[in-house]
PDB file of N, CA and C in Angstrom:
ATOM      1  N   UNK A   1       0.828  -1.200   0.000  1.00  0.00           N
ATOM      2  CA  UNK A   1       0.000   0.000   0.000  1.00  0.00           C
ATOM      3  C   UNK A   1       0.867   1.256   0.000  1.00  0.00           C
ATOM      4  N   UNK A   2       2.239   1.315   0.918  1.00  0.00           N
ATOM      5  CA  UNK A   2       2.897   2.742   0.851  1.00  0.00           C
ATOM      6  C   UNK A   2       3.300   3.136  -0.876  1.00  0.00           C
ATOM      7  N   UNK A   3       3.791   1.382  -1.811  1.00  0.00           N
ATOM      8  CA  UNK A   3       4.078   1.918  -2.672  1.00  0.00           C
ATOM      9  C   UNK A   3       3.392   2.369  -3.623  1.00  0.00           C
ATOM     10  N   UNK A   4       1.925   2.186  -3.601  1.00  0.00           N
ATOM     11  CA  UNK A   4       0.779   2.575  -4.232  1.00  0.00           C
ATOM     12  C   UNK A   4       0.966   4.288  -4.111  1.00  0.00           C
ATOM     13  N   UNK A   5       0.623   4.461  -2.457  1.00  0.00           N
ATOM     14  CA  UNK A   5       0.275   6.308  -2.056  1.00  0.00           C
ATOM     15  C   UNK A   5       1.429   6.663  -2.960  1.00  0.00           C
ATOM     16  N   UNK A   6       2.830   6.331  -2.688  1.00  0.00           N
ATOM     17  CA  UNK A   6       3.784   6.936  -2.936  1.00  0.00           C
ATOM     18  C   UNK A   6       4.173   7.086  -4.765  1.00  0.00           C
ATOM     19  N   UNK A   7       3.055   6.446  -5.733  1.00  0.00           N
ATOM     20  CA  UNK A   7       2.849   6.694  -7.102  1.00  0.00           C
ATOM     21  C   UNK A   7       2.182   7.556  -6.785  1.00  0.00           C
ATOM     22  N   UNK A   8       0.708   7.448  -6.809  1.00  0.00           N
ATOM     23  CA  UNK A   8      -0.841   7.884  -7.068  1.00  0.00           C
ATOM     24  C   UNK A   8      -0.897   8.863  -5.683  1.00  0.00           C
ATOM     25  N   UNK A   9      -0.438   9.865  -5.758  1.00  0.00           N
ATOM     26  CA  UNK A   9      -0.371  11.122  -4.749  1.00  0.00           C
ATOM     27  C   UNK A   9      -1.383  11.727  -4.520  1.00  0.00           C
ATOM     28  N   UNK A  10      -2.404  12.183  -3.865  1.00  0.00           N
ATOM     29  CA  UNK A  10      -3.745  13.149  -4.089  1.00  0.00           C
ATOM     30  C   UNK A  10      -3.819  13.486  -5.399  1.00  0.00           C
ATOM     31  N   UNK A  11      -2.709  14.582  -5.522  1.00  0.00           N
ATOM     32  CA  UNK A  11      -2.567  15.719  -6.673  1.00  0.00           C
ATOM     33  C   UNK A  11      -2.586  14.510  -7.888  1.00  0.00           C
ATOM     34  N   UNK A  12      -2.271  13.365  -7.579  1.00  0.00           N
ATOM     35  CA  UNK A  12      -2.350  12.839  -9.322  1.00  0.00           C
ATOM     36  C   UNK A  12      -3.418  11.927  -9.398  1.00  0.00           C
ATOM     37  N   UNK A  13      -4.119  11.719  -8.323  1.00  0.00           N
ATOM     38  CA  UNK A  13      -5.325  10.959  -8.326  1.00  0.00           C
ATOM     39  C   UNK A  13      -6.709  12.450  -9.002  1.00  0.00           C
ATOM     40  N   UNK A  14      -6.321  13.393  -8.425  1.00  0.00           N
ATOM     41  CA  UNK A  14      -7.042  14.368  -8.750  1.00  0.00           C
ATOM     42  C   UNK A  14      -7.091  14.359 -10.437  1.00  0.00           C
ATOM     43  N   UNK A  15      -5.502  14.738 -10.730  1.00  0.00           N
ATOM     44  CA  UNK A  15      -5.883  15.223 -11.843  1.00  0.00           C
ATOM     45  C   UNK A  15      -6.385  13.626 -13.139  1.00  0.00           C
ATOM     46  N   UNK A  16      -6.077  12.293 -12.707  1.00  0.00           N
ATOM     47  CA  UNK A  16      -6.261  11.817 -13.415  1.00  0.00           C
ATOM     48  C   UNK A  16      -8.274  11.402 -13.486  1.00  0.00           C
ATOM     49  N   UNK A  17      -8.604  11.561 -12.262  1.00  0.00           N
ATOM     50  CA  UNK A  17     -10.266  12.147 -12.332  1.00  0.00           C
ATOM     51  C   UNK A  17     -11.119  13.147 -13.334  1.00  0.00           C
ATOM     52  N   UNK A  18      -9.648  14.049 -12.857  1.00  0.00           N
ATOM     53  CA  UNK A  18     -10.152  15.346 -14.397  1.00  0.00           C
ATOM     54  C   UNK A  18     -10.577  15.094 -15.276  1.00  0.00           C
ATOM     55  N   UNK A  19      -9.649  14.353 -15.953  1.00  0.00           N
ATOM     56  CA  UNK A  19      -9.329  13.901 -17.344  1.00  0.00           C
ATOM     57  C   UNK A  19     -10.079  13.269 -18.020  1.00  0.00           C
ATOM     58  N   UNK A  20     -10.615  11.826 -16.760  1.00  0.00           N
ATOM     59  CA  UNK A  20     -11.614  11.167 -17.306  1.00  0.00           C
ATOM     60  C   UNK A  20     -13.026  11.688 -17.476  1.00  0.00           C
ATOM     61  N   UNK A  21     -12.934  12.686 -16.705  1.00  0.00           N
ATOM     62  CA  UNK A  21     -14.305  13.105 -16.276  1.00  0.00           C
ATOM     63  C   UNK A  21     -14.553  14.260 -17.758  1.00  0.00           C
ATOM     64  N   UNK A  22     -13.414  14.738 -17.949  1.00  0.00           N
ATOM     65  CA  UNK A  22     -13.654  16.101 -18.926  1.00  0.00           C
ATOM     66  C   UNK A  22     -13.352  14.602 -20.187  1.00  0.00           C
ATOM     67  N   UNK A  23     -13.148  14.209 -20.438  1.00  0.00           N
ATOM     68  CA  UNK A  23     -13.313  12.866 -21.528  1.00  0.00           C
ATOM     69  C   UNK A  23     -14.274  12.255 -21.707  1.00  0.00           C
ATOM     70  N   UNK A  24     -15.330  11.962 -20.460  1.00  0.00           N
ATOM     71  CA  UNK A  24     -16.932  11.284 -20.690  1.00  0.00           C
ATOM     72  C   UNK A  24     -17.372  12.517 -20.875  1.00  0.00           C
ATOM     73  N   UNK A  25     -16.853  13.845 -20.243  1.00  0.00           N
ATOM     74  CA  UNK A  25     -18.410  15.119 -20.794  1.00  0.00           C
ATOM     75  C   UNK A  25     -18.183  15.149 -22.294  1.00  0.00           C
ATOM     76  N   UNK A  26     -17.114  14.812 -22.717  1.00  0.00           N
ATOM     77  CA  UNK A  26     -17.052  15.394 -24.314  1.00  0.00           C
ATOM     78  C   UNK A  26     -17.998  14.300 -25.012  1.00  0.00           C
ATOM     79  N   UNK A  27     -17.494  12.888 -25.082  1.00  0.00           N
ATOM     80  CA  UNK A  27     -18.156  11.627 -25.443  1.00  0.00           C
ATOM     81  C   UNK A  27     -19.789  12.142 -25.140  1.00  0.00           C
ATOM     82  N   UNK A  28     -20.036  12.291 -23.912  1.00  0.00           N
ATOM     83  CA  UNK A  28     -21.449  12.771 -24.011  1.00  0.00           C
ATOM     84  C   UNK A  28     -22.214  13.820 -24.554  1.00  0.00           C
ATOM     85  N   UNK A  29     -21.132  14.846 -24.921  1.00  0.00           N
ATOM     86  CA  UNK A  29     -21.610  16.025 -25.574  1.00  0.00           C
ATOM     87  C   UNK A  29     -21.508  15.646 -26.999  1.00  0.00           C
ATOM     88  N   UNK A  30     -20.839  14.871 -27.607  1.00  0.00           N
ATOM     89  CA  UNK A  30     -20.457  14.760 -29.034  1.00  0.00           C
ATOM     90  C   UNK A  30     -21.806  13.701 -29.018  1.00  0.00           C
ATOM     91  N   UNK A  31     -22.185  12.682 -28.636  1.00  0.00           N
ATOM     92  CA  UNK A  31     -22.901  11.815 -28.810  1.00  0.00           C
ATOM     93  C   UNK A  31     -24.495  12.487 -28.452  1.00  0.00           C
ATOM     94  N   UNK A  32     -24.709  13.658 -28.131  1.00  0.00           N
ATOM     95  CA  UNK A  32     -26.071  14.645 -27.626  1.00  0.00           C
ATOM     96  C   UNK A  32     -25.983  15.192 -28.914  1.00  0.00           C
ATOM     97  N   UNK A  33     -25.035  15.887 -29.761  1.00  0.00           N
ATOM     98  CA  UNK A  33     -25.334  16.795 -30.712  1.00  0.00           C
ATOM     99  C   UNK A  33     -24.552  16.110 -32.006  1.00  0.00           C
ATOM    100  N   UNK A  34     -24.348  14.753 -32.029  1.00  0.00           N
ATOM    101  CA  UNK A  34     -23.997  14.236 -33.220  1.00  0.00           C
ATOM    102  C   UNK A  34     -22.970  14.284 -33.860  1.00  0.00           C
ATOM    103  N   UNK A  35     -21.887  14.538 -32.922  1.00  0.00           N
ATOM    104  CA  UNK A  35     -20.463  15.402 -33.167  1.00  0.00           C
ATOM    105  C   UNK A  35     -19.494  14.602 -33.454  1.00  0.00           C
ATOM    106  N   UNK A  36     -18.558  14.304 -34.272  1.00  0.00           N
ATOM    107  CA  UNK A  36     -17.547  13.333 -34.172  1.00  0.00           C
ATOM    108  C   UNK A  36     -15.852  14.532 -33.837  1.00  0.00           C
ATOM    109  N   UNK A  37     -15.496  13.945 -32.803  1.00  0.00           N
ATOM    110  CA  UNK A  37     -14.242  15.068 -32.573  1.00  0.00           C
ATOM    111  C   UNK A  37     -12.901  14.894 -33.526  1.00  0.00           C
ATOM    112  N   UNK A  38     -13.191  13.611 -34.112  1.00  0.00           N
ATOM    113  CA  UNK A  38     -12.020  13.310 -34.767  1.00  0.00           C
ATOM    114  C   UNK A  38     -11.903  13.930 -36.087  1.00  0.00           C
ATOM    115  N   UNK A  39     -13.481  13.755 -36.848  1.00  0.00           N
ATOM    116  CA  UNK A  39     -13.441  14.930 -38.112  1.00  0.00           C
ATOM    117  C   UNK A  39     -13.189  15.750 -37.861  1.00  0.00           C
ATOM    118  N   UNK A  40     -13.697  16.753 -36.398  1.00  0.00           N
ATOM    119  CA  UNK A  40     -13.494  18.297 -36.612  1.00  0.00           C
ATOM    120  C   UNK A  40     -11.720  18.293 -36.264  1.00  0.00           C
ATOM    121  N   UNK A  41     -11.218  17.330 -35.659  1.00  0.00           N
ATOM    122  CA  UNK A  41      -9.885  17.898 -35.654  1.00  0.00           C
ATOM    123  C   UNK A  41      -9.054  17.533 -37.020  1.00  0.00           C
ATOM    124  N   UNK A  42      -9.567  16.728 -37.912  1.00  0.00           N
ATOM    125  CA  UNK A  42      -8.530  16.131 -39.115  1.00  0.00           C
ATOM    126  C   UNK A  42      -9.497  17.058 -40.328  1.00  0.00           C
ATOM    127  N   UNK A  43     -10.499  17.788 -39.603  1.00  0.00           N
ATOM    128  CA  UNK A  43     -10.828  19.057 -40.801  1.00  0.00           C
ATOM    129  C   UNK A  43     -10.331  20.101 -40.610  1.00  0.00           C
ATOM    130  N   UNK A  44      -9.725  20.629 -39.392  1.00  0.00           N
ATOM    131  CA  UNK A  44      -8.605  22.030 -39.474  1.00  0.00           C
ATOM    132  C   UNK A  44     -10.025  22.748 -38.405  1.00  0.00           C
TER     133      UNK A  44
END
């Protein structure tokens, strides 16, 4: 267990929450308004 805390620190448990979390809002926002993110980024 110490060598677990001593990877996965608050601060990086936090931010890897972020990530996922701002990653399902997009998936859910693209999939609400029909959006594919990959065209709009390989269309400029």
């Amino acid at each position: 267990m110490t060598l677990f805390s001593r990877i996965f620190t608050t601060r990086t448990l936090v931010q890897i929450i972020f990530v996922l979390t701002a990653a399902i809002i997009m998936k859910a926002i693209s999939l609400h308004y029909d959006f594919n993110w990959a065209t709009a980024l390989t269309a400029g």
